[in-house]
Structures are given as C-alpha cells and as structure tokens.
PDB file of N, CA and C in Angstrom:
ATOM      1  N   UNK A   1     167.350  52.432  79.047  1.00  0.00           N
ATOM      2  CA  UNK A   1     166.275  53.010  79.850  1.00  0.00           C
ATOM      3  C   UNK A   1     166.697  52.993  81.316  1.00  0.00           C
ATOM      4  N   UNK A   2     166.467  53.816  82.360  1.00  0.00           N
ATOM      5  CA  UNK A   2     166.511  53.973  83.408  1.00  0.00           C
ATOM      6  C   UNK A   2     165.393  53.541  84.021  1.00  0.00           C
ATOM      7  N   UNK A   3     165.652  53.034  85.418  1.00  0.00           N
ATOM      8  CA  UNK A   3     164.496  52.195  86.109  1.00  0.00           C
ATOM      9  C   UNK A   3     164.746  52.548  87.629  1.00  0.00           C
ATOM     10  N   UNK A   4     163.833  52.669  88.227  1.00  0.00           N
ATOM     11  CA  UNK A   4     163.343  53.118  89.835  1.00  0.00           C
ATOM     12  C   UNK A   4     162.707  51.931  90.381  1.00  0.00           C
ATOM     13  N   UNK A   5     162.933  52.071  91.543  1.00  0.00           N
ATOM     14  CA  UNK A   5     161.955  50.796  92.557  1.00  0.00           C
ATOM     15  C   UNK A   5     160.776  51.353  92.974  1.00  0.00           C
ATOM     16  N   UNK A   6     159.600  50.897  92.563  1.00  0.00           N
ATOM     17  CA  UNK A   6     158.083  51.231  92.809  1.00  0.00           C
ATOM     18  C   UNK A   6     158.068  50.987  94.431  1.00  0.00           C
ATOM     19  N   UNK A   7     158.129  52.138  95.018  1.00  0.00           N
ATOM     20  CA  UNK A   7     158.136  51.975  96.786  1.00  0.00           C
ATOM     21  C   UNK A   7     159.134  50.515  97.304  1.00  0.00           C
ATOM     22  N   UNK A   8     158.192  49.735  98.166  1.00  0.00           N
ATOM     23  CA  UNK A   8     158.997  48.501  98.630  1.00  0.00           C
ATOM     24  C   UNK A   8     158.230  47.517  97.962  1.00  0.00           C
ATOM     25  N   UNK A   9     157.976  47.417  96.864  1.00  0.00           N
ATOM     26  CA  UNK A   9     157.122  46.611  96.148  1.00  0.00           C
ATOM     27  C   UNK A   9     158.119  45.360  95.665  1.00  0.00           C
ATOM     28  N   UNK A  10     159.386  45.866  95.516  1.00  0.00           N
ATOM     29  CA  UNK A  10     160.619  44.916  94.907  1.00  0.00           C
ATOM     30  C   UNK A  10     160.022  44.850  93.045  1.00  0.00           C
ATOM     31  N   UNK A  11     158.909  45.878  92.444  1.00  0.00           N
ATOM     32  CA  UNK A  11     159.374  46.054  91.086  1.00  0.00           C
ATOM     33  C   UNK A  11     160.235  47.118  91.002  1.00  0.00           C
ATOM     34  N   UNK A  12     160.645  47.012  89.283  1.00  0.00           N
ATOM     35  CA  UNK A  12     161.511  47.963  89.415  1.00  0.00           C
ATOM     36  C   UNK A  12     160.653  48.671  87.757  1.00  0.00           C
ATOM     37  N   UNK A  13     160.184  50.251  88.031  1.00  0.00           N
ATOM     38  CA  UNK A  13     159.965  50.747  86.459  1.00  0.00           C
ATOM     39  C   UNK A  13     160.298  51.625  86.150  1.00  0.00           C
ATOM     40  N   UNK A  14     160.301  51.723  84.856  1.00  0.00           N
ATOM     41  CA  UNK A  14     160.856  52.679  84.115  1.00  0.00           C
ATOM     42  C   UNK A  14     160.503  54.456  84.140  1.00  0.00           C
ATOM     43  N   UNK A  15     161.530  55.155  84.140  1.00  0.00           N
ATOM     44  CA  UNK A  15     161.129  56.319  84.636  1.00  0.00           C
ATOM     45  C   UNK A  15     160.514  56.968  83.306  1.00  0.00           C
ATOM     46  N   UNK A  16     160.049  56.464  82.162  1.00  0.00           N
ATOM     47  CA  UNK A  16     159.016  56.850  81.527  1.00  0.00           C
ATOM     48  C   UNK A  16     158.069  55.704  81.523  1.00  0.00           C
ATOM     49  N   UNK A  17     156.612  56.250  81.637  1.00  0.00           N
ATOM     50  CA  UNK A  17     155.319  55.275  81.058  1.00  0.00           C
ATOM     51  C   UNK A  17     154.876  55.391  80.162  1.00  0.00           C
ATOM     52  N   UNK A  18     153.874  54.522  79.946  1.00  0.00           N
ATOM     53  CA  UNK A  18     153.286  54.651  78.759  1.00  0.00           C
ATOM     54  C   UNK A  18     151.603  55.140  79.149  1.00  0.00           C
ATOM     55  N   UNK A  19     151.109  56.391  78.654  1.00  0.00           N
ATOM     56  CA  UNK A  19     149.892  56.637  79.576  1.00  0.00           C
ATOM     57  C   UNK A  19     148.931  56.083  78.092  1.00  0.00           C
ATOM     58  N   UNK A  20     147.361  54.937  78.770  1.00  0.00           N
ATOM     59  CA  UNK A  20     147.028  54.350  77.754  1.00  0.00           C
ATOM     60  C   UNK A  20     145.761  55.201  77.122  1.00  0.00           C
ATOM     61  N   UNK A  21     145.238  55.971  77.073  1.00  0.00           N
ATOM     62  CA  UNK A  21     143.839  56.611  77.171  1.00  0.00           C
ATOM     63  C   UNK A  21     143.647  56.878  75.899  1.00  0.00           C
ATOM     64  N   UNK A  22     144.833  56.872  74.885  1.00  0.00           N
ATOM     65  CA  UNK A  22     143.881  56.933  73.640  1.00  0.00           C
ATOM     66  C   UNK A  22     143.565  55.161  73.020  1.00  0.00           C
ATOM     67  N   UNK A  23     143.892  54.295  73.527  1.00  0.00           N
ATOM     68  CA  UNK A  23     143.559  53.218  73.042  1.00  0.00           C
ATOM     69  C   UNK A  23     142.418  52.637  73.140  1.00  0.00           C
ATOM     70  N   UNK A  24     141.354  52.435  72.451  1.00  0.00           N
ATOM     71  CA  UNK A  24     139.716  52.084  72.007  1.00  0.00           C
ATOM     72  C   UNK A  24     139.118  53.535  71.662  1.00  0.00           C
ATOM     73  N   UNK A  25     139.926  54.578  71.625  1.00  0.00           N
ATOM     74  CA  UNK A  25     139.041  55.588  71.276  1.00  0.00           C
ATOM     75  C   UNK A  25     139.781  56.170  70.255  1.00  0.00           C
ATOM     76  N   UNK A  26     141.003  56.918  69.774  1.00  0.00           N
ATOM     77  CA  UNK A  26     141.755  56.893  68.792  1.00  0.00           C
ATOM     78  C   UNK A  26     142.489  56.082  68.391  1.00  0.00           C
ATOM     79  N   UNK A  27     142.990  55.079  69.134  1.00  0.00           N
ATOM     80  CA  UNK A  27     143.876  54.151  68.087  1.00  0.00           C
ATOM     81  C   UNK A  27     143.198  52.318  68.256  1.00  0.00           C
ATOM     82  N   UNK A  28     142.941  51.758  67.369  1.00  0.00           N
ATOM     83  CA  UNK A  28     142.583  50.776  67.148  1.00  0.00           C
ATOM     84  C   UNK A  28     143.673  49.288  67.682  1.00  0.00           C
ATOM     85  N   UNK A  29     143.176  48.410  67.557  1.00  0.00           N
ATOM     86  CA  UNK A  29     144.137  47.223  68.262  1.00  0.00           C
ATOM     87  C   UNK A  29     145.856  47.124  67.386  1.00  0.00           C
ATOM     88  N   UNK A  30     145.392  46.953  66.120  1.00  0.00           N
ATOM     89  CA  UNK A  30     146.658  47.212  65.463  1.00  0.00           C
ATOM     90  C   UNK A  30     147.948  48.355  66.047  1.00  0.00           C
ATOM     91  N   UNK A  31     147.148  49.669  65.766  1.00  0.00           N
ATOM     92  CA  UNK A  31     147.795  50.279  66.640  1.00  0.00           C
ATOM     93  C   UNK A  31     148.383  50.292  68.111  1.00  0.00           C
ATOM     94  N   UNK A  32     147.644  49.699  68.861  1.00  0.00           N
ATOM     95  CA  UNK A  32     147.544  49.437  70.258  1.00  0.00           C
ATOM     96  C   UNK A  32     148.846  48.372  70.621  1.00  0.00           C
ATOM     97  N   UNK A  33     148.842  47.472  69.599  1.00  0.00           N
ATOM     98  CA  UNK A  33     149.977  46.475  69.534  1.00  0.00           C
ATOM     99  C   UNK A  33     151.448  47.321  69.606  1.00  0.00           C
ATOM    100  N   UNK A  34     151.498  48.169  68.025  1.00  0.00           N
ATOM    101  CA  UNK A  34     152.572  48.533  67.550  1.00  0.00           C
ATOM    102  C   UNK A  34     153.170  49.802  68.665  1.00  0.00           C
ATOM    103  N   UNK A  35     152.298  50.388  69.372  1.00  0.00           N
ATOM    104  CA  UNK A  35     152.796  51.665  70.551  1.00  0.00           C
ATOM    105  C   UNK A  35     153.290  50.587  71.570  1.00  0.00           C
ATOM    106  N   UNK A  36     152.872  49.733  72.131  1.00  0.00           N
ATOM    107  CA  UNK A  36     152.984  49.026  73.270  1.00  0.00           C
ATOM    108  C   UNK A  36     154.301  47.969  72.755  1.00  0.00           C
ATOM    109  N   UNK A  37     154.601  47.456  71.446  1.00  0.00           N
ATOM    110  CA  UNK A  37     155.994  47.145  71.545  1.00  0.00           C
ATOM    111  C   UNK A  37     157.067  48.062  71.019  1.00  0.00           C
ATOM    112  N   UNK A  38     156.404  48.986  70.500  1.00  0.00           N
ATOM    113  CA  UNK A  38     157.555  49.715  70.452  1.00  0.00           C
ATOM    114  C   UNK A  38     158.027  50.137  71.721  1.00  0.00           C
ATOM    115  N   UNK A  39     157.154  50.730  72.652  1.00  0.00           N
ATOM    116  CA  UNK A  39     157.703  50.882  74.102  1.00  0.00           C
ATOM    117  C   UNK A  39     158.423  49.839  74.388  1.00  0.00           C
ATOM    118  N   UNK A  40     158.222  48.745  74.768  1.00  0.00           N
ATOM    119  CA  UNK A  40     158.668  47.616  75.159  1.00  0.00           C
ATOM    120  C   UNK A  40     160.349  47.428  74.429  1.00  0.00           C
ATOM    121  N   UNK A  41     160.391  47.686  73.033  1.00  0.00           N
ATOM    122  CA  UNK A  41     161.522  47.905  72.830  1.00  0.00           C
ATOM    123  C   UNK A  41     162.458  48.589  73.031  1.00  0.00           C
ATOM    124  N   UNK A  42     162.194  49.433  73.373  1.00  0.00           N
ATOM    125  CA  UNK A  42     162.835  50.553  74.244  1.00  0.00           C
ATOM    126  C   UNK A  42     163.138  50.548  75.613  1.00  0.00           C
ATOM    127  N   UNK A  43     162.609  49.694  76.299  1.00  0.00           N
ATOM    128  CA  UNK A  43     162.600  49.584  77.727  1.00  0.00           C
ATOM    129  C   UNK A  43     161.582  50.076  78.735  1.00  0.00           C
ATOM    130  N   UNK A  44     160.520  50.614  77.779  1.00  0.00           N
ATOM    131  CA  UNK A  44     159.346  50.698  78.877  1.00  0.00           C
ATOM    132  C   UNK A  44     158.552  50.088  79.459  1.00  0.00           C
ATOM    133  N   UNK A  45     158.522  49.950  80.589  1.00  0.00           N
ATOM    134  CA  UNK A  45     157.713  48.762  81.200  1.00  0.00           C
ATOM    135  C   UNK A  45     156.794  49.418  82.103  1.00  0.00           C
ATOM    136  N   UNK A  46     156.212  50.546  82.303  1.00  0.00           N
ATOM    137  CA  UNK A  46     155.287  51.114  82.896  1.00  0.00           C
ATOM    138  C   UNK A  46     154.015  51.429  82.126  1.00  0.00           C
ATOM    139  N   UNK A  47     152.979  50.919  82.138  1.00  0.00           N
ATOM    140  CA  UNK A  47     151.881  50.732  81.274  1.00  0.00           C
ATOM    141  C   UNK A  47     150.797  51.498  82.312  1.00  0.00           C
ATOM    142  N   UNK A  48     149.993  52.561  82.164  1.00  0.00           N
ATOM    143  CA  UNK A  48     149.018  53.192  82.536  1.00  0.00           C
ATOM    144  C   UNK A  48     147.516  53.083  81.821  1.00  0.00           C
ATOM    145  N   UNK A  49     146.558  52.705  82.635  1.00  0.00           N
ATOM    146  CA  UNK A  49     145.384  52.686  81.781  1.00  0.00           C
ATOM    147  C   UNK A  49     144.521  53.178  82.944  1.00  0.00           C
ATOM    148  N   UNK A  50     142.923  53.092  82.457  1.00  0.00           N
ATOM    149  CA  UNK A  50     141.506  52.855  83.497  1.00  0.00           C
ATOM    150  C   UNK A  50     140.498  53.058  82.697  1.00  0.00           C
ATOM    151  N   UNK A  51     139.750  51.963  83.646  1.00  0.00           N
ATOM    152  CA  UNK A  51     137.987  51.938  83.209  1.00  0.00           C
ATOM    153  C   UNK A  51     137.838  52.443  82.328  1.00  0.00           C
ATOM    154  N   UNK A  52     137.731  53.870  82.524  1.00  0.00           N
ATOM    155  CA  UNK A  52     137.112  54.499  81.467  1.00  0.00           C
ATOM    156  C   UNK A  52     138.049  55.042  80.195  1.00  0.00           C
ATOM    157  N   UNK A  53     138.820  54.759  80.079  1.00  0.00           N
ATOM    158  CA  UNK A  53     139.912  55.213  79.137  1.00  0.00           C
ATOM    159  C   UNK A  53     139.381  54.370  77.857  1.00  0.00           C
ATOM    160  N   UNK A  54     139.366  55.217  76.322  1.00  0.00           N
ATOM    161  CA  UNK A  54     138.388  54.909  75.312  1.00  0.00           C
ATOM    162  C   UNK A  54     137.545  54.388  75.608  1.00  0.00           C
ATOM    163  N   UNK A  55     136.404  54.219  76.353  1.00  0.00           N
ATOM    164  CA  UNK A  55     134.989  54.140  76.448  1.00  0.00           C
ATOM    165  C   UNK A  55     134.546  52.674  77.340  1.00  0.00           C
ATOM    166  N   UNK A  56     134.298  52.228  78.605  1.00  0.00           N
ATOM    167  CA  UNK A  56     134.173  51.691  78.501  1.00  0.00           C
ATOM    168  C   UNK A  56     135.056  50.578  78.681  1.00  0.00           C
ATOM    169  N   UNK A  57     136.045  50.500  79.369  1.00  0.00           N
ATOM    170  CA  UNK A  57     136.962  49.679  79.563  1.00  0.00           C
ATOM    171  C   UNK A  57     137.407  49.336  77.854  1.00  0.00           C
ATOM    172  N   UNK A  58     137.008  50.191  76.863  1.00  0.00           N
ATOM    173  CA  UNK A  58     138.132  49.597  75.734  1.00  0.00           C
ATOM    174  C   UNK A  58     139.896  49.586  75.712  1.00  0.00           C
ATOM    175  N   UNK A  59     140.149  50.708  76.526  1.00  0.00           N
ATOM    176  CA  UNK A  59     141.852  50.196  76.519  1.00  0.00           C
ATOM    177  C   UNK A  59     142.070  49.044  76.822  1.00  0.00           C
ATOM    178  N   UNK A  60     141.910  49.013  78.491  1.00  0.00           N
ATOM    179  CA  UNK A  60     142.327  47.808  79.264  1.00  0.00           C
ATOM    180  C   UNK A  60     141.785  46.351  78.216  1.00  0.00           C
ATOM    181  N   UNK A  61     140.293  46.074  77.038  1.00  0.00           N
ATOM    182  CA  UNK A  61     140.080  45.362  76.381  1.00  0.00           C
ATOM    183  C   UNK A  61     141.712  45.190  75.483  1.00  0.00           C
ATOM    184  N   UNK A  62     141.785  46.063  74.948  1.00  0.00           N
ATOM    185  CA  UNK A  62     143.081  46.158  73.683  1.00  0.00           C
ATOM    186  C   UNK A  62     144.360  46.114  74.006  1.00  0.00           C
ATOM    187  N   UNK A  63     144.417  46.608  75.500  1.00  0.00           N
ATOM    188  CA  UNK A  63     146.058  46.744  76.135  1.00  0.00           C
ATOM    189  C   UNK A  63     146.119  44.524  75.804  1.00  0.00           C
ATOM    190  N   UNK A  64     145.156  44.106  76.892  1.00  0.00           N
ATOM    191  CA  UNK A  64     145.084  43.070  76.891  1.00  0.00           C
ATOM    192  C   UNK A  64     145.252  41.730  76.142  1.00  0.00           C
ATOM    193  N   UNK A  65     144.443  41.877  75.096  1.00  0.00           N
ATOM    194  CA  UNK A  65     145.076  41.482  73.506  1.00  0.00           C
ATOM    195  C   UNK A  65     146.749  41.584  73.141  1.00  0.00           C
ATOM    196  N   UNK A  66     146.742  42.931  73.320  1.00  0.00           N
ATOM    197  CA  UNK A  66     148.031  43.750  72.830  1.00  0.00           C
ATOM    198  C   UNK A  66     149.586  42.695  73.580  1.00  0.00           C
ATOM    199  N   UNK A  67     149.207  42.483  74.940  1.00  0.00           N
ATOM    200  CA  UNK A  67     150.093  42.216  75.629  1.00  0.00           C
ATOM    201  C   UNK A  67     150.121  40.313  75.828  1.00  0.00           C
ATOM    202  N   UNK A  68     149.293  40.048  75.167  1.00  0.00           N
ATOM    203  CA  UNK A  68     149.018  38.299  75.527  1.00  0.00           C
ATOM    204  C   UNK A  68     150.844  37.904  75.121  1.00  0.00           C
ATOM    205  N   UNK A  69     151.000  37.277  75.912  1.00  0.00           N
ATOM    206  CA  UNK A  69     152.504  36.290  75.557  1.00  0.00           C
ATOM    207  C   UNK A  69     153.273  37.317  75.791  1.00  0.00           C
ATOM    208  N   UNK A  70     152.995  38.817  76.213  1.00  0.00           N
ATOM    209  CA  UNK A  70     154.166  39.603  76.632  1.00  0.00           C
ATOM    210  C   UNK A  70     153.923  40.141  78.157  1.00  0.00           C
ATOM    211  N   UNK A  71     152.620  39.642  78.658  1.00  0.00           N
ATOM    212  CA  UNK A  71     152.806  40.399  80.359  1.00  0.00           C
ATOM    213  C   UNK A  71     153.739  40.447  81.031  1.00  0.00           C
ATOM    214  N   UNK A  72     153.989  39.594  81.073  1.00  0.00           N
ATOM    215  CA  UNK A  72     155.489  39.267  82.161  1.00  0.00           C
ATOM    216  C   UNK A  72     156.648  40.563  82.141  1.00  0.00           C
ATOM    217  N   UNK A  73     156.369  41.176  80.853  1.00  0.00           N
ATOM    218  CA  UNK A  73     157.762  42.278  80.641  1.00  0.00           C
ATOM    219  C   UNK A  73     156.946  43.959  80.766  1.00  0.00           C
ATOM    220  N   UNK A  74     156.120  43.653  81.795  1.00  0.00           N
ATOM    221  CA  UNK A  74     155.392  45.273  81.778  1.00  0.00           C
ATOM    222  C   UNK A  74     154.672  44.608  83.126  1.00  0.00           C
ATOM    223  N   UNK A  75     154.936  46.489  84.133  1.00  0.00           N
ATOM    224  CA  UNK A  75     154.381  46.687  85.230  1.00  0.00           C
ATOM    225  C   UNK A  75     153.144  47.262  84.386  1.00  0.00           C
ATOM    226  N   UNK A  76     151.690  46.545  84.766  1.00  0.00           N
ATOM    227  CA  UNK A  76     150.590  47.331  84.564  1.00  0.00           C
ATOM    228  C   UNK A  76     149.672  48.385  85.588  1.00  0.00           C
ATOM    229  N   UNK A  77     149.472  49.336  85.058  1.00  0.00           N
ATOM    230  CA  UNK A  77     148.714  50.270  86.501  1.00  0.00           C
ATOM    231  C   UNK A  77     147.366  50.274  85.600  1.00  0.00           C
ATOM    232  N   UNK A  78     146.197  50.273  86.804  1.00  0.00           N
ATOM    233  CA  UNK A  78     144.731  50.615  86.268  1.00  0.00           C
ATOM    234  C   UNK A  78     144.312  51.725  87.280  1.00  0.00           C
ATOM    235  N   UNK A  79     143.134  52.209  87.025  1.00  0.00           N
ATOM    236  CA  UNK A  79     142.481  52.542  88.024  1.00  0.00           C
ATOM    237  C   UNK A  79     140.883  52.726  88.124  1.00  0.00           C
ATOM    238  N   UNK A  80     140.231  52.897  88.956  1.00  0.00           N
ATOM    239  CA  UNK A  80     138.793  52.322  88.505  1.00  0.00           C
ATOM    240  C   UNK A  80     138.047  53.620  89.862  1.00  0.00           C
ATOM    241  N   UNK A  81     136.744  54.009  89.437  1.00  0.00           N
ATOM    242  CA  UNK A  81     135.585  54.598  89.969  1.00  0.00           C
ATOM    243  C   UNK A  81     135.467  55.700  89.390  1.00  0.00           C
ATOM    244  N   UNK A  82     135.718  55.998  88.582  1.00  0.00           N
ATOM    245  CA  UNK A  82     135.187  57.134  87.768  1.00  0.00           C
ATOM    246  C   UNK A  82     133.699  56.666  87.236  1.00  0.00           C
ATOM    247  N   UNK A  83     133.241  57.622  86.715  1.00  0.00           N
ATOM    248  CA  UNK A  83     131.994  57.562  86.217  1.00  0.00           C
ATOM    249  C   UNK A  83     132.112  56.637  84.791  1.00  0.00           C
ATOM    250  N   UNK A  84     131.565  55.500  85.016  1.00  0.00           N
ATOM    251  CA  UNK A  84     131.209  55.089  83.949  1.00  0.00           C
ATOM    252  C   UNK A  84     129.710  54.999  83.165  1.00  0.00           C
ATOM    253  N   UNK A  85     128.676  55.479  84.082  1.00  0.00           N
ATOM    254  CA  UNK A  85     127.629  55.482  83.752  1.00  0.00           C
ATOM    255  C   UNK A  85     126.364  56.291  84.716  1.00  0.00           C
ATOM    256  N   UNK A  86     125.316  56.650  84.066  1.00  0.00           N
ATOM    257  CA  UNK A  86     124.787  57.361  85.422  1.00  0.00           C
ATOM    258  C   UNK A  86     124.325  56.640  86.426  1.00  0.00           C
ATOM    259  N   UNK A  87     123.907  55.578  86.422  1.00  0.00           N
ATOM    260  CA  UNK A  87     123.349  55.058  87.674  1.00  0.00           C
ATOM    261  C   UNK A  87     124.551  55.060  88.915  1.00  0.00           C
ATOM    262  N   UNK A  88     123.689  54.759  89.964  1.00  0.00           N
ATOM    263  CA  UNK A  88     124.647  54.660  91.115  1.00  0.00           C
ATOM    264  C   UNK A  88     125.492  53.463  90.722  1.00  0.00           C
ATOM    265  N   UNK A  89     125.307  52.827  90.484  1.00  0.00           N
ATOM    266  CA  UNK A  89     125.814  51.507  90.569  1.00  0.00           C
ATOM    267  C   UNK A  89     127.324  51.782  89.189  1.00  0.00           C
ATOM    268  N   UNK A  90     127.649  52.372  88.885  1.00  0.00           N
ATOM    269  CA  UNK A  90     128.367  52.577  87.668  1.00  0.00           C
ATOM    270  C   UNK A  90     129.381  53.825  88.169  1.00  0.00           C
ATOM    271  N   UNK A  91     129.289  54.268  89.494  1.00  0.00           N
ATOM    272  CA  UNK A  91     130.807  54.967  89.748  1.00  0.00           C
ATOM    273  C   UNK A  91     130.908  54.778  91.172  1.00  0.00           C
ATOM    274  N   UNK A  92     131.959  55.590  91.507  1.00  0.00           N
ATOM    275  CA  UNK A  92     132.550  55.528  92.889  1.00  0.00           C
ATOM    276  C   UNK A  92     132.861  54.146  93.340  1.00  0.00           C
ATOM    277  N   UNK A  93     133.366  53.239  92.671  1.00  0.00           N
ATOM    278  CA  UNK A  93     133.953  52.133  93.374  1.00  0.00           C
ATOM    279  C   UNK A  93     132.603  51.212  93.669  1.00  0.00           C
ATOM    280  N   UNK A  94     131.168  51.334  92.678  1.00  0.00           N
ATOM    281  CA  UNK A  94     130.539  50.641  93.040  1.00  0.00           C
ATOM    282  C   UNK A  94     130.292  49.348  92.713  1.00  0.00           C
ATOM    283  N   UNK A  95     129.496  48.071  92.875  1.00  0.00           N
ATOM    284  CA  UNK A  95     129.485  47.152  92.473  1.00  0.00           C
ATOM    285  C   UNK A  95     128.666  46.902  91.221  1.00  0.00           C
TER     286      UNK A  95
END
C-alpha cells in the first residue's frame, strides 16, 4: 500500500480509505468486522465515518466494536452536524 503525510500532522495514510456509511444500515457488526480487517490487511489505514452514517451514529457504534484491540493501526476520520433530527438542538454543530 502506498501512504501520504496527512498535512503536518506527522500521520502518515493510505492513499485509499475506507468510506464507512453502509455500516449499521446495510452491513451488520459481523460484517463491519470482516470489511475493516480485511482493509487493514491490506494496508488501509484510513477509516471514514459520521454521525449520521447508518442511522444515528450506528457506524461509528460498530466501527468501534469492530476496531477494539486494533485502533492503534487506523487513522480514524468522523464528522458531525448534519441533521440528525428535527429539532434545533440535533444539527448544525448543536449541543
């Protein structure tokens, strides 16, 4: 696998990711495991998720699981303020 330096951050990732958005909504934890080491076996260490990705913060729930005793070997990216719900209080970066 080939690897880039994330700005001046001093990581270094892989010039493929792994984008997470079907995990809690098409693929279940089992699954969630077996995509995320197979990447890992391969050399991917760029992991993409957010909030709302399968419903509800279920990725980031399953990435999480998925990765216990393996964080250390994956850059994780999230991202957060999308709409998760109608009230104010449930997007734009609210509390």
């Amino acid at each position: 696998m080939e690897y880039r330096n994330l700005g001046n951050s001093g990581l270094q990732v892989s010039v493929v990711g792994l984008g997470c958005n079907n995990f809690g909504r098409r693929v279940d934890l089992d699954g969630t495991r077996a995509v995320i080491d197979a990447c890992i076996d391969q050399g991917v260490n760029l992991l993409d998720t957010a909030d709302v990705y399968g419903g509800e913060g279920a990725s980031e729930e399953l990435m999480g699981a998925a990765l216990k005793g393996k964080r250390h070997q994956v850059v994780l990216a999230t991202k957060f303020a999308s709409p998760m719900g109608e009230g104010p209080m449930q997007q734009g970066g609210s509390r």
